[in-house]
PDB file of N, CA and C in Angstrom:
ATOM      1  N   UNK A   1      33.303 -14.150   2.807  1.00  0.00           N
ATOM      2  CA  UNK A   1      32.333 -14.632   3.755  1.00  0.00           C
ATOM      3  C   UNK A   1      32.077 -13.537   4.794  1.00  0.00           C
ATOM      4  N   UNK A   2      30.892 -13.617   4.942  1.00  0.00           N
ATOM      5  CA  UNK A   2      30.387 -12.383   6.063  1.00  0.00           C
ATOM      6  C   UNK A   2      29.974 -13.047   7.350  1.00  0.00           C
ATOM      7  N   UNK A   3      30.811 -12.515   8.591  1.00  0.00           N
ATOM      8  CA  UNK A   3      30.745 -13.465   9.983  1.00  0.00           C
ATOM      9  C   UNK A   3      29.820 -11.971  10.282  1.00  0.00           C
ATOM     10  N   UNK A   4      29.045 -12.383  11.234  1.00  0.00           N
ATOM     11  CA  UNK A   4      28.289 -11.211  12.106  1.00  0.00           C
ATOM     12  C   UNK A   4      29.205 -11.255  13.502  1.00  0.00           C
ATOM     13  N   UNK A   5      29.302 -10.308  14.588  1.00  0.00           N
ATOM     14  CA  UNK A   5      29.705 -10.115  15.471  1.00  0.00           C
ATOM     15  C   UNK A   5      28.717  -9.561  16.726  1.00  0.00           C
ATOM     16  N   UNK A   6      27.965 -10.083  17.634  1.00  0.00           N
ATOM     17  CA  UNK A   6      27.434  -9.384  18.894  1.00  0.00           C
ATOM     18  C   UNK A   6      28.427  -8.814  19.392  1.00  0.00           C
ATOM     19  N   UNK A   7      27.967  -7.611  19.742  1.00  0.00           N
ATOM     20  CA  UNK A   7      29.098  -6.989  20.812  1.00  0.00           C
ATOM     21  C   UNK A   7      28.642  -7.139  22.028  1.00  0.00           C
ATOM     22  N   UNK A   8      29.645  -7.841  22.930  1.00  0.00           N
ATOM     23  CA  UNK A   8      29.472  -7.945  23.980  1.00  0.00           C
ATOM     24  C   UNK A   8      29.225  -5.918  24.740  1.00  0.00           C
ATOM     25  N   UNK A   9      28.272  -6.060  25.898  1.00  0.00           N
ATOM     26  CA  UNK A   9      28.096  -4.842  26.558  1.00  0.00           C
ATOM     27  C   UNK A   9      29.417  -3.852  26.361  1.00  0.00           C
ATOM     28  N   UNK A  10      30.667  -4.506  27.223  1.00  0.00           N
ATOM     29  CA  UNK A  10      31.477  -3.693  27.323  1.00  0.00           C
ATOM     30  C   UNK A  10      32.005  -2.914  25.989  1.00  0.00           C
ATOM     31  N   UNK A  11      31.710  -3.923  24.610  1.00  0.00           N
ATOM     32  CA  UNK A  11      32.372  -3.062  23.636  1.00  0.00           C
ATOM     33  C   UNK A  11      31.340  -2.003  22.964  1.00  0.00           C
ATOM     34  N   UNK A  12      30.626  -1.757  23.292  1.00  0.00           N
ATOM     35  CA  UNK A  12      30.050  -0.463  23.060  1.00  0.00           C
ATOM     36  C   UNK A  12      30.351   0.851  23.085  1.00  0.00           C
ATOM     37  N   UNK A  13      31.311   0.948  23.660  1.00  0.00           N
ATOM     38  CA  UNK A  13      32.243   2.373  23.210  1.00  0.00           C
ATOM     39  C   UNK A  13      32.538   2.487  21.648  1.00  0.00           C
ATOM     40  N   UNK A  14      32.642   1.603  21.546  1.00  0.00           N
ATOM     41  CA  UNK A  14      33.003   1.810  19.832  1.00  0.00           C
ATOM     42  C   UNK A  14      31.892   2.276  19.060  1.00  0.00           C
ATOM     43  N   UNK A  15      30.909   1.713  19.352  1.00  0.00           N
ATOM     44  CA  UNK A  15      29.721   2.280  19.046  1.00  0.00           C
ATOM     45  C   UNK A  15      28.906   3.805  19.484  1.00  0.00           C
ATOM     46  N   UNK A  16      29.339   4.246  20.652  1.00  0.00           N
ATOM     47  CA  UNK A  16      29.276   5.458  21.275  1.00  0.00           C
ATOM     48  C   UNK A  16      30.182   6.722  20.225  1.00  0.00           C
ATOM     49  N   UNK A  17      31.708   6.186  20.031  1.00  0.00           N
ATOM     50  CA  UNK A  17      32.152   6.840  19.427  1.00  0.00           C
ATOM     51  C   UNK A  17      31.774   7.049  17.650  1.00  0.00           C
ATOM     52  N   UNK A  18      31.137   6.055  17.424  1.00  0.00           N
ATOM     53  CA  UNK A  18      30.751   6.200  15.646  1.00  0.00           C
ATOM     54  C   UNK A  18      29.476   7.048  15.851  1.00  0.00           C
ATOM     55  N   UNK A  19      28.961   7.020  16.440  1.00  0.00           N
ATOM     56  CA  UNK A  19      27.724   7.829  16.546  1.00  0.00           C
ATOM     57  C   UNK A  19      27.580   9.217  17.252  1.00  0.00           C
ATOM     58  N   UNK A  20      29.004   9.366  17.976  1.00  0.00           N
ATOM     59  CA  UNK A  20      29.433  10.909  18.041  1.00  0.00           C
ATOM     60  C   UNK A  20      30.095  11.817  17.047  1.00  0.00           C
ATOM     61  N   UNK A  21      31.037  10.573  15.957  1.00  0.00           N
ATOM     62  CA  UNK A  21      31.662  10.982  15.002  1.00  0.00           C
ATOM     63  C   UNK A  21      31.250  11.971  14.012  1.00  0.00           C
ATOM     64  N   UNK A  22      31.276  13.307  13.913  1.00  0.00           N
ATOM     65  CA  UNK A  22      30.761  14.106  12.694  1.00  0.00           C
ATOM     66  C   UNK A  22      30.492  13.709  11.567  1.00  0.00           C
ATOM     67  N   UNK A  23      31.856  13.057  11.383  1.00  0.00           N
ATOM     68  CA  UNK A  23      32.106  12.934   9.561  1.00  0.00           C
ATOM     69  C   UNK A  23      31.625  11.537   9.593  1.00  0.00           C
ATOM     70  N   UNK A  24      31.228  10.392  10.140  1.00  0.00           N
ATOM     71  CA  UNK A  24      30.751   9.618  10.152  1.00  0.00           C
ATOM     72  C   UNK A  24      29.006   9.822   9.720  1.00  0.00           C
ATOM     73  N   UNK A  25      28.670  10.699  11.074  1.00  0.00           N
ATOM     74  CA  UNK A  25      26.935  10.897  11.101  1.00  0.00           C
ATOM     75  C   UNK A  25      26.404  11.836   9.968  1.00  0.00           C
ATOM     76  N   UNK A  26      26.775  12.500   8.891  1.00  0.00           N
ATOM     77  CA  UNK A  26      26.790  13.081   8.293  1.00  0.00           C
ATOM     78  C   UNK A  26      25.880  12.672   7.083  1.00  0.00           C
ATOM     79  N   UNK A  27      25.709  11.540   7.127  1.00  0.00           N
ATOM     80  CA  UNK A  27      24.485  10.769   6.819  1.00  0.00           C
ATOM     81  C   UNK A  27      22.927  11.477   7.124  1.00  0.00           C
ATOM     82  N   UNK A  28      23.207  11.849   8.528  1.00  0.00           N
ATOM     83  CA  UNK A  28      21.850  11.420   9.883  1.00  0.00           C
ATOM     84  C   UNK A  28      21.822  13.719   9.498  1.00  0.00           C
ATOM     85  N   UNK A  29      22.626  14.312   8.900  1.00  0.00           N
ATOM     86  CA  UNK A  29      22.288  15.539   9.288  1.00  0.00           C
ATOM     87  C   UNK A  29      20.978  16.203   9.088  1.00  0.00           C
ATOM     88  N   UNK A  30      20.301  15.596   8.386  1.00  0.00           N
ATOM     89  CA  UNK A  30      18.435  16.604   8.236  1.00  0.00           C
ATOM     90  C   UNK A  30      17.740  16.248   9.571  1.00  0.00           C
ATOM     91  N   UNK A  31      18.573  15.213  10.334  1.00  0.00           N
ATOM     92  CA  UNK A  31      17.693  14.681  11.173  1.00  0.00           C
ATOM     93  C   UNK A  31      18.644  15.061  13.134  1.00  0.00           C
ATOM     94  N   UNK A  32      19.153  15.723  13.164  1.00  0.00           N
ATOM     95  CA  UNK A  32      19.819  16.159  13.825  1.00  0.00           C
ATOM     96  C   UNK A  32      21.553  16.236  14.269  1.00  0.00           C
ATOM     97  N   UNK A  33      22.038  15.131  12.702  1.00  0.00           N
ATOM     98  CA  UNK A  33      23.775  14.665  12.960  1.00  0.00           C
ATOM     99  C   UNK A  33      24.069  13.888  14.291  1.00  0.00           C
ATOM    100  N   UNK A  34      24.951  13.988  14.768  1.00  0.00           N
ATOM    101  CA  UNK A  34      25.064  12.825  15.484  1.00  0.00           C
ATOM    102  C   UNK A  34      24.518  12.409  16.623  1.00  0.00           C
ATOM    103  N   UNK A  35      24.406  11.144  17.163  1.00  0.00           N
ATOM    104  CA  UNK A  35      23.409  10.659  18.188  1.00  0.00           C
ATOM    105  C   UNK A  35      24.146  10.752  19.422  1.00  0.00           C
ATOM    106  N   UNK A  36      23.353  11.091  20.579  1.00  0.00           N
ATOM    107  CA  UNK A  36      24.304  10.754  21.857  1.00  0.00           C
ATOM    108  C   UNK A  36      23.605   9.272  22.558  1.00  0.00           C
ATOM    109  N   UNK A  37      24.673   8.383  22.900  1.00  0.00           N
ATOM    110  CA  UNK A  37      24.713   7.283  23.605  1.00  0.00           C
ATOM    111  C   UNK A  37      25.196   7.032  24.401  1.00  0.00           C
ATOM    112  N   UNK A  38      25.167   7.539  25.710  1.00  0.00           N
ATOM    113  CA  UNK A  38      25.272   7.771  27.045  1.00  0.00           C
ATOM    114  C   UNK A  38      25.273   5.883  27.567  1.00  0.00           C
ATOM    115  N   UNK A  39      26.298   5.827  28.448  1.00  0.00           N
ATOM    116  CA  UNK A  39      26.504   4.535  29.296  1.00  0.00           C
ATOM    117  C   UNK A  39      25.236   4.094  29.933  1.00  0.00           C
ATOM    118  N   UNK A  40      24.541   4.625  30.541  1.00  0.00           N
ATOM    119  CA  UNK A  40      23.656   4.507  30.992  1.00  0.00           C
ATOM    120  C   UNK A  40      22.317   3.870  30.223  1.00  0.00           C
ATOM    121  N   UNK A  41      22.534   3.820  28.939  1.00  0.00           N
ATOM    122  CA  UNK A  41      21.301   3.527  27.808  1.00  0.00           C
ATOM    123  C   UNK A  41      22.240   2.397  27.467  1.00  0.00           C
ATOM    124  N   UNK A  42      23.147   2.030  27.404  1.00  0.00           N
ATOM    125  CA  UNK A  42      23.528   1.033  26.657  1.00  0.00           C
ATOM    126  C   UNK A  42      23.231  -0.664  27.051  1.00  0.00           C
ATOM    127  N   UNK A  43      23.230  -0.716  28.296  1.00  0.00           N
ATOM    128  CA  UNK A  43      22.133  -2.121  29.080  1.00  0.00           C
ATOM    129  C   UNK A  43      21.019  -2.284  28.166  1.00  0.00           C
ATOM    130  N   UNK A  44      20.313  -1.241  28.676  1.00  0.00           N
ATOM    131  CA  UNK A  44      18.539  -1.753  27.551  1.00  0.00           C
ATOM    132  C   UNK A  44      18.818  -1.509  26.077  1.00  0.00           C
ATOM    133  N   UNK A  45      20.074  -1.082  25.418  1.00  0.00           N
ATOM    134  CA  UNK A  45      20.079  -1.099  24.142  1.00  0.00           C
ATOM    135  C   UNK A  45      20.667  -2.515  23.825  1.00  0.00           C
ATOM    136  N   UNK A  46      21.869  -3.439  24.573  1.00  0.00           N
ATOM    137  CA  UNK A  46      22.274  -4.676  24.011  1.00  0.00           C
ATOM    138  C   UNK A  46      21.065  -5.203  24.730  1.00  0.00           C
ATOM    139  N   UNK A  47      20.111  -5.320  25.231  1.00  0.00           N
ATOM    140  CA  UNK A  47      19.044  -6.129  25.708  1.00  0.00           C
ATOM    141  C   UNK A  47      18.344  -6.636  24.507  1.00  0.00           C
ATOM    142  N   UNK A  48      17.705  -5.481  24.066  1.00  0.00           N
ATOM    143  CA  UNK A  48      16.975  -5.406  22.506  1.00  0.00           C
ATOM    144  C   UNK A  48      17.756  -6.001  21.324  1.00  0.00           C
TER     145      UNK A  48
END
């Protein structure tokens, strides 16, 4: 069974860190590798 999870605001570090991760973003490399997600963006990103 597949539960979904909202992350509450505060847990967004976890998400900061997968998207700094190299070997993670390594996917995303033609398109610049990994994303930066700065504290400051993360309000209007759990908004959306």
């Amino acid at each position: 069974m597949l539960v979904l999870h909202e992350p509450k605001l505060d847990e967004l570090a976890f998400r900061q860190r997968l998207l700094a991760d190299e070997a993670t973003m390594t996917y995303n490399e033609a398109y610049g590798g990994t994303i930066a997600f700065p504290e400051e963006r993360w309000k209007n990103w759990h908004q959306r």
